[in-house]
C-alpha atoms as a PDB file:
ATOM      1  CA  UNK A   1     -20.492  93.480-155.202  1.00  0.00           C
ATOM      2  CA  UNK A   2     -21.995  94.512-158.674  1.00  0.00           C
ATOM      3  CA  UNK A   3     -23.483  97.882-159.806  1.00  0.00           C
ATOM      4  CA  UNK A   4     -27.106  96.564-159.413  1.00  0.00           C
ATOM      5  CA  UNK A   5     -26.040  94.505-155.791  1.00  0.00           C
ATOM      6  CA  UNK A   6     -24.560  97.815-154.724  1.00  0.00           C
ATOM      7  CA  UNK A   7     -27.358 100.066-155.516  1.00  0.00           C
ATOM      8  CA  UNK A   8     -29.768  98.265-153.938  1.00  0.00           C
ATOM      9  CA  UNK A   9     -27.739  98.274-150.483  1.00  0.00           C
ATOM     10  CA  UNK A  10     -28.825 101.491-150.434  1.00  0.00           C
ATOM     11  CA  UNK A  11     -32.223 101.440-149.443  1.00  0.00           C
ATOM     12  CA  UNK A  12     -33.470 101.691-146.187  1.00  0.00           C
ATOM     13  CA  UNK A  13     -32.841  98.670-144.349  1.00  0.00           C
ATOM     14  CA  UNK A  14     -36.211  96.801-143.451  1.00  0.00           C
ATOM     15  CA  UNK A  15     -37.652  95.889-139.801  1.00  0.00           C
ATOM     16  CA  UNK A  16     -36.734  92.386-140.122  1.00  0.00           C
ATOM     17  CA  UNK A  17     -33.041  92.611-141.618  1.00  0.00           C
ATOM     18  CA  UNK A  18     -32.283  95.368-138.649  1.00  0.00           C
ATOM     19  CA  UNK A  19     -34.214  93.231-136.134  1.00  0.00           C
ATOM     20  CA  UNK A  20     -31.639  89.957-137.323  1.00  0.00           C
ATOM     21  CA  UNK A  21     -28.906  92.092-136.913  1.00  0.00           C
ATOM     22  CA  UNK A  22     -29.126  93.452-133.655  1.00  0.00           C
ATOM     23  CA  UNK A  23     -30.451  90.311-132.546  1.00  0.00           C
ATOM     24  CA  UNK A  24     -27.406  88.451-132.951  1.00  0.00           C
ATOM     25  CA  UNK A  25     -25.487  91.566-131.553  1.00  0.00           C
ATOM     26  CA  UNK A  26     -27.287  91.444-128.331  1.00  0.00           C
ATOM     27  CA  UNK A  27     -28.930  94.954-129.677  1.00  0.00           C
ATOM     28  CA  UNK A  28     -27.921  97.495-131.787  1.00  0.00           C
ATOM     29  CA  UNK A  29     -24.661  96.498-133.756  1.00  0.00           C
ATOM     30  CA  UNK A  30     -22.115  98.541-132.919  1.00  0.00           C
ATOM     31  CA  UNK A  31     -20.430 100.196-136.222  1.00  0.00           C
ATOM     32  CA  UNK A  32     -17.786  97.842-136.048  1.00  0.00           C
ATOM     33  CA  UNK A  33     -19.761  94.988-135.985  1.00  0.00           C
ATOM     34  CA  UNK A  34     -21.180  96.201-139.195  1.00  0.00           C
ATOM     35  CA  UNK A  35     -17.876  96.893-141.361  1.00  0.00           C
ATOM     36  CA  UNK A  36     -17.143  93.524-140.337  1.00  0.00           C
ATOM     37  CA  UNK A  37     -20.294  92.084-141.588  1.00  0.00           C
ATOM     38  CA  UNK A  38     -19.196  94.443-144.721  1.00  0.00           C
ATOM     39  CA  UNK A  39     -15.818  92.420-145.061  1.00  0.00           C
ATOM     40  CA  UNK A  40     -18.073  89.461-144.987  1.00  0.00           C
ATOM     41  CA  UNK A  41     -19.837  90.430-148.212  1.00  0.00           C
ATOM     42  CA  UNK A  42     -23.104  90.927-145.953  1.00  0.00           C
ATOM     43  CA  UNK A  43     -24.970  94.236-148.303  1.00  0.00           C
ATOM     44  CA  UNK A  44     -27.332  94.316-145.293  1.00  0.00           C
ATOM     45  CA  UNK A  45     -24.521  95.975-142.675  1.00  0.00           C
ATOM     46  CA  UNK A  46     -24.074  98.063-145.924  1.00  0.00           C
ATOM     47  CA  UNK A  47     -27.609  99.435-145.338  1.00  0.00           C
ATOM     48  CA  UNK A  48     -27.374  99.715-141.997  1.00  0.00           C
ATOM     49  CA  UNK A  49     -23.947 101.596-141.666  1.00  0.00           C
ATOM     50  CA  UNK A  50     -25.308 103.859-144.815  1.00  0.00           C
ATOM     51  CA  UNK A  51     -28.310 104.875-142.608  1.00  0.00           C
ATOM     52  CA  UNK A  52     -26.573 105.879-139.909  1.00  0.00           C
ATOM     53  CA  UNK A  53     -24.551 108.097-141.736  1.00  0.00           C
ATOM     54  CA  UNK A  54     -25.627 109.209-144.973  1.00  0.00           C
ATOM     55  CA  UNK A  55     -27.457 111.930-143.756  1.00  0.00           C
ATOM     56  CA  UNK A  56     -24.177 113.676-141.850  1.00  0.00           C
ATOM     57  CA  UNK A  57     -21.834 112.752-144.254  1.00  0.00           C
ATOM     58  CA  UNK A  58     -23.912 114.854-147.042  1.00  0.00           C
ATOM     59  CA  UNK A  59     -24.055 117.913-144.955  1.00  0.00           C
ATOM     60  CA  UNK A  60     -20.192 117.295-144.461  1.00  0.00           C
ATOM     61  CA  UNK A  61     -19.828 116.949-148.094  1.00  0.00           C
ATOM     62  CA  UNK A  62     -22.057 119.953-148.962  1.00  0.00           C
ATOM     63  CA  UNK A  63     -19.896 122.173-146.867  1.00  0.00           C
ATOM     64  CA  UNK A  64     -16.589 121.012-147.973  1.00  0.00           C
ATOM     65  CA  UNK A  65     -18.065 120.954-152.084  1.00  0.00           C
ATOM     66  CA  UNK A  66     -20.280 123.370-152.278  1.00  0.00           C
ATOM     67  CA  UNK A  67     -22.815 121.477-154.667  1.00  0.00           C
ATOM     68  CA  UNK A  68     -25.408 119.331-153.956  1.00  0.00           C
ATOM     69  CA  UNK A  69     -24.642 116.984-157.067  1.00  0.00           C
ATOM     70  CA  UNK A  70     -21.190 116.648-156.023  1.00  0.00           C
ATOM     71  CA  UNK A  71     -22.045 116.003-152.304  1.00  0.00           C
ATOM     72  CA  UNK A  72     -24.713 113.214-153.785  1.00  0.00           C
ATOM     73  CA  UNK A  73     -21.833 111.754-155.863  1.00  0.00           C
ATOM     74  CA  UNK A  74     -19.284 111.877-152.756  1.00  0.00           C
ATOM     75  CA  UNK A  75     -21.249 110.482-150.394  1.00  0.00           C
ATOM     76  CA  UNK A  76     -22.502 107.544-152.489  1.00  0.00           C
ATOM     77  CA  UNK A  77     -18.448 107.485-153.164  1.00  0.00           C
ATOM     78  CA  UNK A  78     -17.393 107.307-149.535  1.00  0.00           C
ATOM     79  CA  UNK A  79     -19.403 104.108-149.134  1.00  0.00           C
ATOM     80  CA  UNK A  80     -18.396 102.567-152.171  1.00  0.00           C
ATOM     81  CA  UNK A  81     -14.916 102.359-151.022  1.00  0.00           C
ATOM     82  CA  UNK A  82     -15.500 101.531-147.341  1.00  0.00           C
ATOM     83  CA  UNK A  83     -17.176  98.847-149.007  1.00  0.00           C
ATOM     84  CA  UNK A  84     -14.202  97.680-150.921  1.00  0.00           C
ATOM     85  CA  UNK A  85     -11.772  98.469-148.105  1.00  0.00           C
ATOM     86  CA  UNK A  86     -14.319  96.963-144.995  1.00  0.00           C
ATOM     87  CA  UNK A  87     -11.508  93.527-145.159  1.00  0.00           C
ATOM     88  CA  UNK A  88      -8.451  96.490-144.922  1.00  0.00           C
ATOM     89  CA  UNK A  89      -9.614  98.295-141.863  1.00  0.00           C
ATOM     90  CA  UNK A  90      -7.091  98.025-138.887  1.00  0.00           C
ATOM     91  CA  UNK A  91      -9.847  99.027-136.346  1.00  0.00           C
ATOM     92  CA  UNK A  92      -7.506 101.929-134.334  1.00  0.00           C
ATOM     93  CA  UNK A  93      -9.898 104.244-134.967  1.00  0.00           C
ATOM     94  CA  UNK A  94     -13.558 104.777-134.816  1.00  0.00           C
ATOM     95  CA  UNK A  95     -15.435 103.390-137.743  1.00  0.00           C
ATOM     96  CA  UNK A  96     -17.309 106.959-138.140  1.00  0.00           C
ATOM     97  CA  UNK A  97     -14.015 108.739-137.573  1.00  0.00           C
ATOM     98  CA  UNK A  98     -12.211 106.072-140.883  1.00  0.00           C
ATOM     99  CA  UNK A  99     -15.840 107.171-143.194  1.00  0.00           C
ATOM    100  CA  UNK A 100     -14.875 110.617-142.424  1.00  0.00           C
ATOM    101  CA  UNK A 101     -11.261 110.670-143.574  1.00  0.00           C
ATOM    102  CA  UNK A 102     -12.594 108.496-146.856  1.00  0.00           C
ATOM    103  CA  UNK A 103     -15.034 111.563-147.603  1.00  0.00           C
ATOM    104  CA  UNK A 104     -12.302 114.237-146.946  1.00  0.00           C
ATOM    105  CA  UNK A 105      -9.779 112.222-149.341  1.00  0.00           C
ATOM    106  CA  UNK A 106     -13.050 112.415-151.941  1.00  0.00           C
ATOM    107  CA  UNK A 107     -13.245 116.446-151.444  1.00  0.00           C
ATOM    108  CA  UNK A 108      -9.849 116.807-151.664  1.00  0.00           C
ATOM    109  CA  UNK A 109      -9.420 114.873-154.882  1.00  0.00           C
ATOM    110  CA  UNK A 110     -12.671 116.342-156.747  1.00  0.00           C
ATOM    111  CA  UNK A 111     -11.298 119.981-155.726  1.00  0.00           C
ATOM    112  CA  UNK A 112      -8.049 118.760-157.260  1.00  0.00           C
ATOM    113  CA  UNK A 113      -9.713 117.717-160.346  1.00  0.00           C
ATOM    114  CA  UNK A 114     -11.053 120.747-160.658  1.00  0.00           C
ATOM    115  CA  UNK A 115      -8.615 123.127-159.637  1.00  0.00           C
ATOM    116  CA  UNK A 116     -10.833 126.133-158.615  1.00  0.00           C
ATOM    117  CA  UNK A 117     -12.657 126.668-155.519  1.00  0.00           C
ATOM    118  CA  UNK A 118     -15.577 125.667-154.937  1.00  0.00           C
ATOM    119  CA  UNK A 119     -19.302 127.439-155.228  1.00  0.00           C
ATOM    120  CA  UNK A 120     -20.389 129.018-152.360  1.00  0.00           C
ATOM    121  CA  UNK A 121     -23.057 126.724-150.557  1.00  0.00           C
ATOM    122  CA  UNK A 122     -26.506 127.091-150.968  1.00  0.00           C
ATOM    123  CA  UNK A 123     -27.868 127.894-147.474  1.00  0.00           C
ATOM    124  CA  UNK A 124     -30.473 125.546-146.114  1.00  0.00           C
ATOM    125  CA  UNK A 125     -33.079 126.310-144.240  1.00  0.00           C
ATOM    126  CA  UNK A 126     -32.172 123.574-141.301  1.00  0.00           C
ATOM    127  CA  UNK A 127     -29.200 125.666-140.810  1.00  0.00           C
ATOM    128  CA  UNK A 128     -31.138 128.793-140.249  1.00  0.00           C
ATOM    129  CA  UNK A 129     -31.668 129.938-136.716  1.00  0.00           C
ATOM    130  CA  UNK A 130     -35.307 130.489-136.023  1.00  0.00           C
ATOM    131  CA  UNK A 131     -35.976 134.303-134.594  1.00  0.00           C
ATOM    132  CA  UNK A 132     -36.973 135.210-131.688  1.00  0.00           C
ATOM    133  CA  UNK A 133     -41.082 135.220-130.844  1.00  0.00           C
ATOM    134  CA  UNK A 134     -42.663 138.286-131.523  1.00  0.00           C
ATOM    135  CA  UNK A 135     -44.487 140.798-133.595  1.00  0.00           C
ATOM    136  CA  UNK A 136     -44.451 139.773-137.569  1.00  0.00           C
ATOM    137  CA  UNK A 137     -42.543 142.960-138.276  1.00  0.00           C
ATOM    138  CA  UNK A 138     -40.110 141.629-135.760  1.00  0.00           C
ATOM    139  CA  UNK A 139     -39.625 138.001-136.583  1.00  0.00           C
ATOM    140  CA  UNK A 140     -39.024 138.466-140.265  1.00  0.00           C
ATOM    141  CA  UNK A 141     -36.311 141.185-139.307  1.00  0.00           C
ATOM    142  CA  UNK A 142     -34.552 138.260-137.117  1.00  0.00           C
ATOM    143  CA  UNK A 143     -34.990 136.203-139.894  1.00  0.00           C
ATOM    144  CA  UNK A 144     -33.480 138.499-142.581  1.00  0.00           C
ATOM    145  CA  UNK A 145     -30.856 139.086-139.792  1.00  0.00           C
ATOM    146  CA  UNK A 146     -29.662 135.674-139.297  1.00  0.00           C
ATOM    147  CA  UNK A 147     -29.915 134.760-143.028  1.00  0.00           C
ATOM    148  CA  UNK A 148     -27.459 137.776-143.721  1.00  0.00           C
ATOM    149  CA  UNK A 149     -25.188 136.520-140.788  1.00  0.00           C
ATOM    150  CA  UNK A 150     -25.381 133.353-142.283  1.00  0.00           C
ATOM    151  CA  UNK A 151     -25.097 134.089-145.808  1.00  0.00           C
ATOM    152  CA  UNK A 152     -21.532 135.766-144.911  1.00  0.00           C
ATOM    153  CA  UNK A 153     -20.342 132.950-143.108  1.00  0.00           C
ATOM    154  CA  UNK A 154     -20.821 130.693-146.002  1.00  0.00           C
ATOM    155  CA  UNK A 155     -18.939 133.128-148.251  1.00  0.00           C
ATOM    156  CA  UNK A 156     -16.268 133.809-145.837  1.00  0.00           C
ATOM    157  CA  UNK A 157     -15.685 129.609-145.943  1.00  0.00           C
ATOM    158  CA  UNK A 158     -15.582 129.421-149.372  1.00  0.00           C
ATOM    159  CA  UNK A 159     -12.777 131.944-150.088  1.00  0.00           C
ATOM    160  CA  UNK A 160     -10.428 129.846-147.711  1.00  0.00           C
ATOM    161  CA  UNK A 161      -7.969 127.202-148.714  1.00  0.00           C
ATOM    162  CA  UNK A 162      -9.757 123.924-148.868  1.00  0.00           C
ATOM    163  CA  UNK A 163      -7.978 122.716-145.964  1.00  0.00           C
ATOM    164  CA  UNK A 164      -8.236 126.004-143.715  1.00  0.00           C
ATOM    165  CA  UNK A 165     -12.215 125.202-144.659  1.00  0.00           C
ATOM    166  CA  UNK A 166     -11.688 121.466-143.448  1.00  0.00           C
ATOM    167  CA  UNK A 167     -10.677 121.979-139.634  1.00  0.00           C
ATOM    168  CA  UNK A 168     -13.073 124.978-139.402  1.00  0.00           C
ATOM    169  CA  UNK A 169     -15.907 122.436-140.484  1.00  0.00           C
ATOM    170  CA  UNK A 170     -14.716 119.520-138.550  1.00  0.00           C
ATOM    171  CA  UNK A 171     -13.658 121.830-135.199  1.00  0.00           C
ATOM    172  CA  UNK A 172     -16.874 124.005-135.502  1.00  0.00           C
ATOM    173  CA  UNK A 173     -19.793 122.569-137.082  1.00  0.00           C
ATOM    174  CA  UNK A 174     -18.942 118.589-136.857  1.00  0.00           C
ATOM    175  CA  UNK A 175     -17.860 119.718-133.249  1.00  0.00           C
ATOM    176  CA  UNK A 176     -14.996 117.054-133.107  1.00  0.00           C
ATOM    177  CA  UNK A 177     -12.401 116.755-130.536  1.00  0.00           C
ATOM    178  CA  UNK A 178      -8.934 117.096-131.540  1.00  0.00           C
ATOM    179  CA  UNK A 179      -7.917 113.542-131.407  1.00  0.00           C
ATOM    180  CA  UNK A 180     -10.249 113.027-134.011  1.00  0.00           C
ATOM    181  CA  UNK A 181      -9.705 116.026-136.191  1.00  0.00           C
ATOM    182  CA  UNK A 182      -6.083 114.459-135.399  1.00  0.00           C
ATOM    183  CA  UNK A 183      -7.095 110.719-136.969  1.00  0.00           C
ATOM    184  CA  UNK A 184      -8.958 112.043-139.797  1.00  0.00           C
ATOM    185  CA  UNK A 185      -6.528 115.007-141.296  1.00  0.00           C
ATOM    186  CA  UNK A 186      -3.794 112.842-140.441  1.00  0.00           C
ATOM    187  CA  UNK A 187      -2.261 116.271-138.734  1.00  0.00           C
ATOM    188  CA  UNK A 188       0.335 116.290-135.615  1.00  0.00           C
ATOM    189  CA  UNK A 189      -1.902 118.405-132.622  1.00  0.00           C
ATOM    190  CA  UNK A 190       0.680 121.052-132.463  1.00  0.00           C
ATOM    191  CA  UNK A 191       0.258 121.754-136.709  1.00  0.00           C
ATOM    192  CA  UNK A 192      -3.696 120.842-136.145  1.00  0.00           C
ATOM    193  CA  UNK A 193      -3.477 123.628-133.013  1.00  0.00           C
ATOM    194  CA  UNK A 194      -1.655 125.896-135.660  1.00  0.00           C
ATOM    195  CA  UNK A 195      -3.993 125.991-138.579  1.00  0.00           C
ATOM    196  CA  UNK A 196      -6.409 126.029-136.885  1.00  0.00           C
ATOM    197  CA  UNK A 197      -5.648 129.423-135.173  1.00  0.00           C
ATOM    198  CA  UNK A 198      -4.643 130.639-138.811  1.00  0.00           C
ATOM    199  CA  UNK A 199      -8.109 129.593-140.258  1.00  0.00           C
ATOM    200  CA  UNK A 200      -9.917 131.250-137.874  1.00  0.00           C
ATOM    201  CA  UNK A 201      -7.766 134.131-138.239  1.00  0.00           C
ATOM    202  CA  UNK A 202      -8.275 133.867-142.192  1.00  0.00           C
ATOM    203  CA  UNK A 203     -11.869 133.193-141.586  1.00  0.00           C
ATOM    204  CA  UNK A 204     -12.179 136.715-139.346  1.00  0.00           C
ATOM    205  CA  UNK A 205     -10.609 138.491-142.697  1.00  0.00           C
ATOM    206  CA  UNK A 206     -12.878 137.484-144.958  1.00  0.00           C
ATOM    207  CA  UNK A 207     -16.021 137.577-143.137  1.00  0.00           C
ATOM    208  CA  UNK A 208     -14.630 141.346-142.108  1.00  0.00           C
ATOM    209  CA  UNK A 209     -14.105 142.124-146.219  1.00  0.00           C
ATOM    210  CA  UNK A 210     -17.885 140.404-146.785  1.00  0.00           C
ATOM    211  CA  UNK A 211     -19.333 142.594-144.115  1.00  0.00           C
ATOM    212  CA  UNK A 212     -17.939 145.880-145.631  1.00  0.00           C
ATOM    213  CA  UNK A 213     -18.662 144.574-149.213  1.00  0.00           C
ATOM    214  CA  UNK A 214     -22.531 144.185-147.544  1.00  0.00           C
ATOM    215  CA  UNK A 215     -22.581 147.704-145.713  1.00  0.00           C
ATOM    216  CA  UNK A 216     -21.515 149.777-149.136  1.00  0.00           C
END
């Protein structure tokens, strides 16, 4: 597919093209259907598959980057090359699960590239907890509350290995199961069971050390 023939497989898929689709799917395509259709040359499965996860694979991204520009450029990324690779794909895992391991290969090779770790997240205001009802005075101390909460979190992430960071975002916030974390880390469960009880032990350090760096 060319630059321009790429691009364009990025807008949102219209009523008709969908309607075609699941038509001859016997209703929604499944994802697999699509990365076939993808193998195919067919940019409208492109759309399709790009719709249903654009949106999660940015937050993913975000997380894992820390930049919106380089989530933008990673996520645009990730669907170049399960473009290119759609004819490759052995099908023994889920076709969310493979887009997944693409974007964490992408993270892993821009943090390579740029051999510092990455800046803390900006926090965004879907991830903010809304406070409890109540008086003004009340609600915008619930607010400030959670926002601090959450504003340690995010720095307590970002001082850990970029791997630690990767099962604590996959386990936690992506709530995966194992298996999966398994599939798209590529890790045995008994080292996946390990890390992860080291992250969250490195994680409880740092947000411990953020805490009494707020409190002074």
């Amino acid at each position: 597919m060319h630059s321009s023939a790429l691009a364009g497989a990025f807008n949102r898929v219209s009523t008709g093209e969908y309607a075609a689709l699941a038509r001859e799917h016997g209703g929604a395509p499944t994802d697999e259907a699509l990365l076939r259709r993808c193998a195919d040359g067919d940019s409208e499965a492109l759309r399709e598959l790009t719709r249903r996860y654009q949106a999660p694979l940015y937050r993913f991204l975000l997380r894992m980057m820390g930049s919106h520009e380089d989530a933008e450029e990673a996520v645009l990324d990730v669907f170049v090359r399960a473009w290119r690779n759609a004819a490759r794909f052995e099908y023994r895992a889920r076709v969310g699960t493979w887009l997944y391991r693409i974007a964490v290969n992408i993270a892993r090779d821009a943090h390579s590239r740029k051999n510092a770790r990455p800046r803390e997240v900006e926090l965004e205001a879907a991830e903010r907890s809304h406070a409890a009802v109540g008086s003004a005075e009340e609600d915008a101390v619930s607010r400030l509350e959670q926002a601090d909460r959450t504003r340690v979190l995010h720095r307590a992430l970002n001082r850990l290995s970029p791997d630690d960071r990767l099962i604590l975002l996959l386990y936690y916030l992506e709530d995966r199961e194992y298996e999966e974390i398994q599939q798209i880390t590529g890790l045995s469960y008994t080292v996946l069971k390990t890390r992860l009880a080291r992250a969250r032990r490195r994680l409880k350090k740092w947000m411990d050390a953020e805490n009494g760096e707020a409190s002074r």
